[in-house]
Protein backbone atom coordinates (compact mmCIF):
# COMPACT_ATOMS: atom_id res chain seq x y z
CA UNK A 1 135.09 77.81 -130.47
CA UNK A 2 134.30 74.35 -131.23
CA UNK A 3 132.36 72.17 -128.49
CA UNK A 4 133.27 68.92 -127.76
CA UNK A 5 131.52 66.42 -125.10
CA UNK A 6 131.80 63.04 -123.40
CA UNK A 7 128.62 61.82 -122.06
CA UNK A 8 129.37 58.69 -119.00
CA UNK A 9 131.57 56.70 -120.33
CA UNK A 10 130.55 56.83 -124.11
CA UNK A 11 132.23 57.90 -126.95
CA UNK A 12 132.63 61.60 -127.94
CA UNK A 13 130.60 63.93 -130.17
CA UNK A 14 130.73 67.37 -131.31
CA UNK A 15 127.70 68.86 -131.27
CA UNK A 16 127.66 70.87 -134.46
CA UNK A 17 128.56 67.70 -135.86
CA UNK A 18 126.31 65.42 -134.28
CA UNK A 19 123.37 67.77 -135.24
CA UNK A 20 124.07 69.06 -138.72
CA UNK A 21 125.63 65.91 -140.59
CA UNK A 22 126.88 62.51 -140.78
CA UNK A 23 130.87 62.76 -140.07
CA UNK A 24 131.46 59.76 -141.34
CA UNK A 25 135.66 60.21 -140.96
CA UNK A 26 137.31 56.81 -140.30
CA UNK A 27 140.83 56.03 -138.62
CA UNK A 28 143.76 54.67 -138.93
CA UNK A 29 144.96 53.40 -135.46
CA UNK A 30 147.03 53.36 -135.49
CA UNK A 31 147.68 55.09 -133.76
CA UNK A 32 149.55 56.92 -132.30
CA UNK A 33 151.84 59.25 -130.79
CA UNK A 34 150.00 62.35 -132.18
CA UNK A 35 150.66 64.90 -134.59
CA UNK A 36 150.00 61.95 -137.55
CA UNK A 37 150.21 58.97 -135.92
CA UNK A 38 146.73 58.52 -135.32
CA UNK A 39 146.23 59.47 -138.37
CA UNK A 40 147.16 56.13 -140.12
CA UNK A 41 146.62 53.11 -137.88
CA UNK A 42 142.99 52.37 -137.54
CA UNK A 43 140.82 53.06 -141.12
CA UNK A 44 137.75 50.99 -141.16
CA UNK A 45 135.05 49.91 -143.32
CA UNK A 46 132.85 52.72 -145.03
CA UNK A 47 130.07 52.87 -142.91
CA UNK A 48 127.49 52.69 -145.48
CA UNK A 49 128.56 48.88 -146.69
CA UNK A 50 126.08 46.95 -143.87
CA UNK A 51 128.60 43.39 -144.58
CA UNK A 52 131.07 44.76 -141.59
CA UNK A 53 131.64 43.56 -138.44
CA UNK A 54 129.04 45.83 -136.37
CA UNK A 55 131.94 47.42 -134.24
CA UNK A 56 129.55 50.45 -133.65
CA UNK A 57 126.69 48.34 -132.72
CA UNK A 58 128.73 45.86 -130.28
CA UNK A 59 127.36 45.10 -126.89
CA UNK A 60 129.29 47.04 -124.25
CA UNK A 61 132.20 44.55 -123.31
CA UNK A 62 132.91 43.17 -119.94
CA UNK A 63 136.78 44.04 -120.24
CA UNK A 64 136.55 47.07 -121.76
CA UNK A 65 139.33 49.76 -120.40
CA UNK A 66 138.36 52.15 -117.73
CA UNK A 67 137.98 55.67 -118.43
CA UNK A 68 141.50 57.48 -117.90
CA UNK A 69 142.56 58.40 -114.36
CA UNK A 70 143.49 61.44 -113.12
CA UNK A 71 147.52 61.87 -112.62
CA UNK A 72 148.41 60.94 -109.55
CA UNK A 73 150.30 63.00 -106.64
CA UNK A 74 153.50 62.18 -108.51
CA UNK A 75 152.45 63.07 -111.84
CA UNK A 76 151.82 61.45 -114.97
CA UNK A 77 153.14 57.80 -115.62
CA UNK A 78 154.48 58.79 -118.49
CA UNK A 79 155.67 62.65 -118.53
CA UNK A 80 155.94 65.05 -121.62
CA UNK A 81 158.84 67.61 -121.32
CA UNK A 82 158.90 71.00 -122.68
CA UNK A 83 159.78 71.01 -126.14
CA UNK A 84 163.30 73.36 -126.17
CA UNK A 85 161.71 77.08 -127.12
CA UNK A 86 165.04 78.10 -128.63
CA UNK A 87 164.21 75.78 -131.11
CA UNK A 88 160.59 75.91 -131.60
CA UNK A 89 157.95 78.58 -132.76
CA UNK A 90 155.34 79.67 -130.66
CA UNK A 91 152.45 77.97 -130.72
CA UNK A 92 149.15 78.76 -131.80
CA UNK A 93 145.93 78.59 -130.32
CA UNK A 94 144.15 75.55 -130.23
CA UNK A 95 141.19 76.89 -132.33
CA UNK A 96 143.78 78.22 -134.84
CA UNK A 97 146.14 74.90 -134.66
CA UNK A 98 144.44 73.24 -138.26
CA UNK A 99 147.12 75.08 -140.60
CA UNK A 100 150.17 74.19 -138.14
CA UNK A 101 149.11 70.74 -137.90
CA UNK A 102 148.66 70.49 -141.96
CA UNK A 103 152.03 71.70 -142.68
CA UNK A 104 153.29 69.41 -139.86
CA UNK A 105 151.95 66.33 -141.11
CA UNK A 106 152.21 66.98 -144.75
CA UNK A 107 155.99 67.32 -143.69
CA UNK A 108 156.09 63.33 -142.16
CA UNK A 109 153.79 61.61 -144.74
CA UNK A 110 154.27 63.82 -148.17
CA UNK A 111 151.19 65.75 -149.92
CA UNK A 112 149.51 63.26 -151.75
CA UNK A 113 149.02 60.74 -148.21
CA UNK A 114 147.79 63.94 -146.71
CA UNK A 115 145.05 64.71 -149.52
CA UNK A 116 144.19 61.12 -149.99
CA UNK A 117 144.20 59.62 -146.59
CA UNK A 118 143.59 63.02 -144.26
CA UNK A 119 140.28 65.02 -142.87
CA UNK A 120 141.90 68.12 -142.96
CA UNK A 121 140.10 70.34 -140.15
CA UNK A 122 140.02 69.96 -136.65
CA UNK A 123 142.89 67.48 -136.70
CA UNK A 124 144.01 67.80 -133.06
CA UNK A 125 140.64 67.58 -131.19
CA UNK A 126 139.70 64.78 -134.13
CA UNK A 127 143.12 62.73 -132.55
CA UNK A 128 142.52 63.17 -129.00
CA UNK A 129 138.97 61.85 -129.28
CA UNK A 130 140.04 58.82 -131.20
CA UNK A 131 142.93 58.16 -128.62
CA UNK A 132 140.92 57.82 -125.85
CA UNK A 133 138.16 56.21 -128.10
CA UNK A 134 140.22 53.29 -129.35
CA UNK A 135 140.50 51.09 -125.54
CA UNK A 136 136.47 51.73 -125.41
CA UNK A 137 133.67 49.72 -127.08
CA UNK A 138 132.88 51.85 -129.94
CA UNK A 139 135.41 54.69 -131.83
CA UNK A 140 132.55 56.83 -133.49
CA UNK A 141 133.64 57.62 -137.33
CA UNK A 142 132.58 61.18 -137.32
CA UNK A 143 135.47 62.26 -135.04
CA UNK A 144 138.05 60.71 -136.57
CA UNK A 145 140.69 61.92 -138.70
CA UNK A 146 141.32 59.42 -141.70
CA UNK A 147 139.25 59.27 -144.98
CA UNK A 148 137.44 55.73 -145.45
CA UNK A 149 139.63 52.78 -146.44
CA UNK A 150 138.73 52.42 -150.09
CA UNK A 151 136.91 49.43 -151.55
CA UNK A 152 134.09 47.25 -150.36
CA UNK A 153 134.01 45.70 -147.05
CA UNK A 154 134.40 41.33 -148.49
CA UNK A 155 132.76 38.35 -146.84
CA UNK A 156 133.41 34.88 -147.63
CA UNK A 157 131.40 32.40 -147.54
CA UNK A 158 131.81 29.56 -149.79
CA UNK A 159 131.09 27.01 -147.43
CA UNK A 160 128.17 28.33 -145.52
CA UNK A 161 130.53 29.78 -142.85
CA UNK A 162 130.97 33.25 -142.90
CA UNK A 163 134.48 35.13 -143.06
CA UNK A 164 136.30 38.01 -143.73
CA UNK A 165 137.64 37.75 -147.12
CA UNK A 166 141.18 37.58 -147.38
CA UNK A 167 141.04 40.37 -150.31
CA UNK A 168 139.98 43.15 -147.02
CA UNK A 169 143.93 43.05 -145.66
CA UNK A 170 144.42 44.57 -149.29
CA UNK A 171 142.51 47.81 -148.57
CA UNK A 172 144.20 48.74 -145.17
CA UNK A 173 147.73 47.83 -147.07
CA UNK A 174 148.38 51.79 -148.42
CA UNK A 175 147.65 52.87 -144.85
CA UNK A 176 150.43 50.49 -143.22
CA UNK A 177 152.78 51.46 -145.70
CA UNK A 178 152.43 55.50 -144.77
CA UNK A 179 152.59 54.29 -141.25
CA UNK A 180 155.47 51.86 -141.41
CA UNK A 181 157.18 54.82 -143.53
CA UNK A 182 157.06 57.12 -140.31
CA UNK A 183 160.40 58.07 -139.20
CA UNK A 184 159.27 57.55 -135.16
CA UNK A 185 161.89 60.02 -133.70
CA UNK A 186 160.57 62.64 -135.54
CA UNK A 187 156.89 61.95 -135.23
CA UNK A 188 157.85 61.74 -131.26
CA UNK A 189 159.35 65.06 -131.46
CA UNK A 190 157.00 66.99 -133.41
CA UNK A 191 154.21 65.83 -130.78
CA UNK A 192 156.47 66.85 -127.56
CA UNK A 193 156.70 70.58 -129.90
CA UNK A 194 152.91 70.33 -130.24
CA UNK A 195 152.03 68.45 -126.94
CA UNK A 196 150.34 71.29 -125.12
CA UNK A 197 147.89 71.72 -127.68
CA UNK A 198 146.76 67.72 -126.99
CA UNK A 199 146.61 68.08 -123.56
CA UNK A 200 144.74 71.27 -123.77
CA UNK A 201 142.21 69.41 -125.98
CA UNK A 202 142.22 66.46 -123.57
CA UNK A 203 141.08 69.19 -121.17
CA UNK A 204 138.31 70.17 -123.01
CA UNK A 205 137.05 66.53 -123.74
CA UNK A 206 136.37 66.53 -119.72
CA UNK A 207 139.95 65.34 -118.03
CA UNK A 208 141.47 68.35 -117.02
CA UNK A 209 143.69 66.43 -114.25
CA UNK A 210 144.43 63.30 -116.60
CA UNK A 211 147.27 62.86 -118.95
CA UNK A 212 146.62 62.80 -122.49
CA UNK A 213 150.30 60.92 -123.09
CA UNK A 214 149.28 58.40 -120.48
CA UNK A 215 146.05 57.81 -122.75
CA UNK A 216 147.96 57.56 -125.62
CA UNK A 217 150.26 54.94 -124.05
CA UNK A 218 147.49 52.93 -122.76
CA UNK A 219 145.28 52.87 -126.24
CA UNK A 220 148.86 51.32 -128.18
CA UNK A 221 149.09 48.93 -125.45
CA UNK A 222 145.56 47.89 -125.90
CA UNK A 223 146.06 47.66 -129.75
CA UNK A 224 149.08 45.46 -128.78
CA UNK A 225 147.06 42.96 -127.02
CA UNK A 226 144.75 42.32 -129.81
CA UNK A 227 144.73 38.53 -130.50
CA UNK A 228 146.50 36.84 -133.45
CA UNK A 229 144.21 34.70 -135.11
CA UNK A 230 145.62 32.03 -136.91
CA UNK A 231 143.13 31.18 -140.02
CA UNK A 232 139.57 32.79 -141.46
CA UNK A 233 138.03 35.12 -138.67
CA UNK A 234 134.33 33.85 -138.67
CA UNK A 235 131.38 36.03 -138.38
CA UNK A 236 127.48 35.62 -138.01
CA UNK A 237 125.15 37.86 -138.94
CA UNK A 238 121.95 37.66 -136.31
CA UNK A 239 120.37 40.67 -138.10
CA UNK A 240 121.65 43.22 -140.80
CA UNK A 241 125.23 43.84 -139.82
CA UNK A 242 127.83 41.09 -139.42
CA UNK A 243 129.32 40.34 -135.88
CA UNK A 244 132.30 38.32 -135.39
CA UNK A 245 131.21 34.38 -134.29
CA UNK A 246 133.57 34.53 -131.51
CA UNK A 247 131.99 35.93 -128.71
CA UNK A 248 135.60 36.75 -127.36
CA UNK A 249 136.39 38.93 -130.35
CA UNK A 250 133.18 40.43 -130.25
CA UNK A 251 133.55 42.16 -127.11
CA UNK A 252 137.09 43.49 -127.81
CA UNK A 253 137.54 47.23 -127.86
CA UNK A 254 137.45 49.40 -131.43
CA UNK A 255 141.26 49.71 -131.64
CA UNK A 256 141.64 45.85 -131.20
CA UNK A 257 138.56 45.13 -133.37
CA UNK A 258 140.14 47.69 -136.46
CA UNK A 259 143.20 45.49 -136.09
CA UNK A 260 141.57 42.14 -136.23
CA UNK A 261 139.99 43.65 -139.83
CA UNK A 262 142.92 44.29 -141.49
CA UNK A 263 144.27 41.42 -141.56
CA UNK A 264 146.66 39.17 -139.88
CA UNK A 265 150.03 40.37 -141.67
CA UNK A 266 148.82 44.13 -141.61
CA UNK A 267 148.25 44.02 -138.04
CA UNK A 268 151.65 42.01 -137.10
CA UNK A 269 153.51 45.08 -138.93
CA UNK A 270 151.35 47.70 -137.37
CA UNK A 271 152.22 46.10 -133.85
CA UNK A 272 156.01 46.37 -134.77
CA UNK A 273 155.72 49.82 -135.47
CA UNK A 274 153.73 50.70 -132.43
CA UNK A 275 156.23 49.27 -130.11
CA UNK A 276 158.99 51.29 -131.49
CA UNK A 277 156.64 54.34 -130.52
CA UNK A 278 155.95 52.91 -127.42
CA UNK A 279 159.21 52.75 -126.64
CA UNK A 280 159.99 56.50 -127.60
CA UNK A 281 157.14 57.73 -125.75
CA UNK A 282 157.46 55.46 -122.53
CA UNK A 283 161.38 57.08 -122.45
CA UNK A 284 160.45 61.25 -122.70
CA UNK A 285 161.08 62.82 -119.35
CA UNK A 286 163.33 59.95 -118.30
């Protein structure tokens, strides 16, 4: 069985992982309401190109979201019901989930997304990490799901003031497109089919009495807050990695940071198609 831990409130880690090799697996996230939405949302920068905005490396920020709650007396704020069994196959272990998930998501984005864009193992632990990653200060590469965004990480600066080039919203553009693609009832409904699985990994992460939907709901929302900035986003670059100039931006979570890097347009259709989501998930149970 695989081992994964949180330690306070920072980011998680397998330790296998952690130990043995860089996991260098970057997101989409989008996320989003499991099985692939995750999957497709957030990519980021290779991590070996040092021109990035040091998202890994940001101070811890003031506003950063709290660590999720455990359900209340009345249950979760946002309930999962049982997917109908008459309907559904049994499912399988979450140790022995990888080949499930595969077909599953291979189903909603087509082969070739899967072998280009997907990490192939350990997809369900690999989402639940990066869910309740995204609302925190960093979202650690190794656990995610998505291949790197290809290309090189661009900076302009032409006139002495650093920005992100306007060619980077270029790179994330294949990953919108799989994501916009998504037909969001059935993406809902294959999670509610797979939801125990998520929850049961949630468990294991260390919140056995919190929701993993609820988590879910509240990283989208977070991602929906990110600010629309009109123009070039400045950076500076105080050592080896850039940061972004505004010390606002700078201490915004990894899910609003990711969209903030892909560009203005990207992120505006991103935020349309996490609202429809939202709206699908907000409305199970109900």
């Amino acid at each position: 069985m695989e081992h994964w831990s949180v330690r306070d409130d920072g980011p998680y880690q397998r330790h296998d992982e952690a130990s043995s090799r860089p996991w260098w697996i970057l997101i989409v996230a989008g996320i989003v309401a499991a099985v692939a939405a995750t999957y497709y949302l957030w990519p980021q920068p290779r991590p070996a190109q040092p021109d990035q905005p040091a998202a890994a490396a940001a101070p811890q920020p003031a506003g950063e979201a709290p660590a999720p709650q455990a359900s209340t007396e009345s249950g979760p704020r946002y309930p999962v019901p049982a997917a109908e069994t008459e309907t559904t196959k049994p499912l399988p272990t979450l140790d022995n989930s990888d080949p499930m998930m595969r077909e599953t998501v291979t189903a909603l984005v087509g082969k070739k997304a899967f072998d280009d864009m997907v990490y192939p193992s350990a997809l369900i632990r690999r989402i639940v990490a990066t869910v309740d990653n995204l609302p925190r200060a960093t979202a650690p590469r190794r656990v995610m799901p998505l291949e790197p965004v290809p290309g090189t990480f661009t900076v302009l600066d032409a006139t002495g003031d650093a920005s992100i080039g306007a060619a980077n919203s270029a790179r994330y553009a294949p990953y919108v497109r799989v994501f916009e693609s998504l037909d969001t009832r059935t993406l809902v409904k294959r999670y509610v089919e797979s939801y125990p699985l998520f929850q049961r990994a949630y468990a294991e992460l260390g919140f056995p009495n919190a929701s993993f939907n609820d988590r879910l709901v509240e990283a989208i929302d977070d991602m929906l807050a990110a600010p629309e900035v009109s123009g070039p986003v400045k950076l500076v670059r105080p050592k080896v990695l850039y940061q972004f100039a505004d010390a606002d931006l700078e201490q915004r979570s990894a899910g609003q940071k990711i969209m903030l890097r892909m560009g203005a347009e990207n992120a505006a259709r991103v935020k349309a198609k996490l609202r429809e989501i939202r709206r699908e998930l907000a409305s199970l149970g109900r």
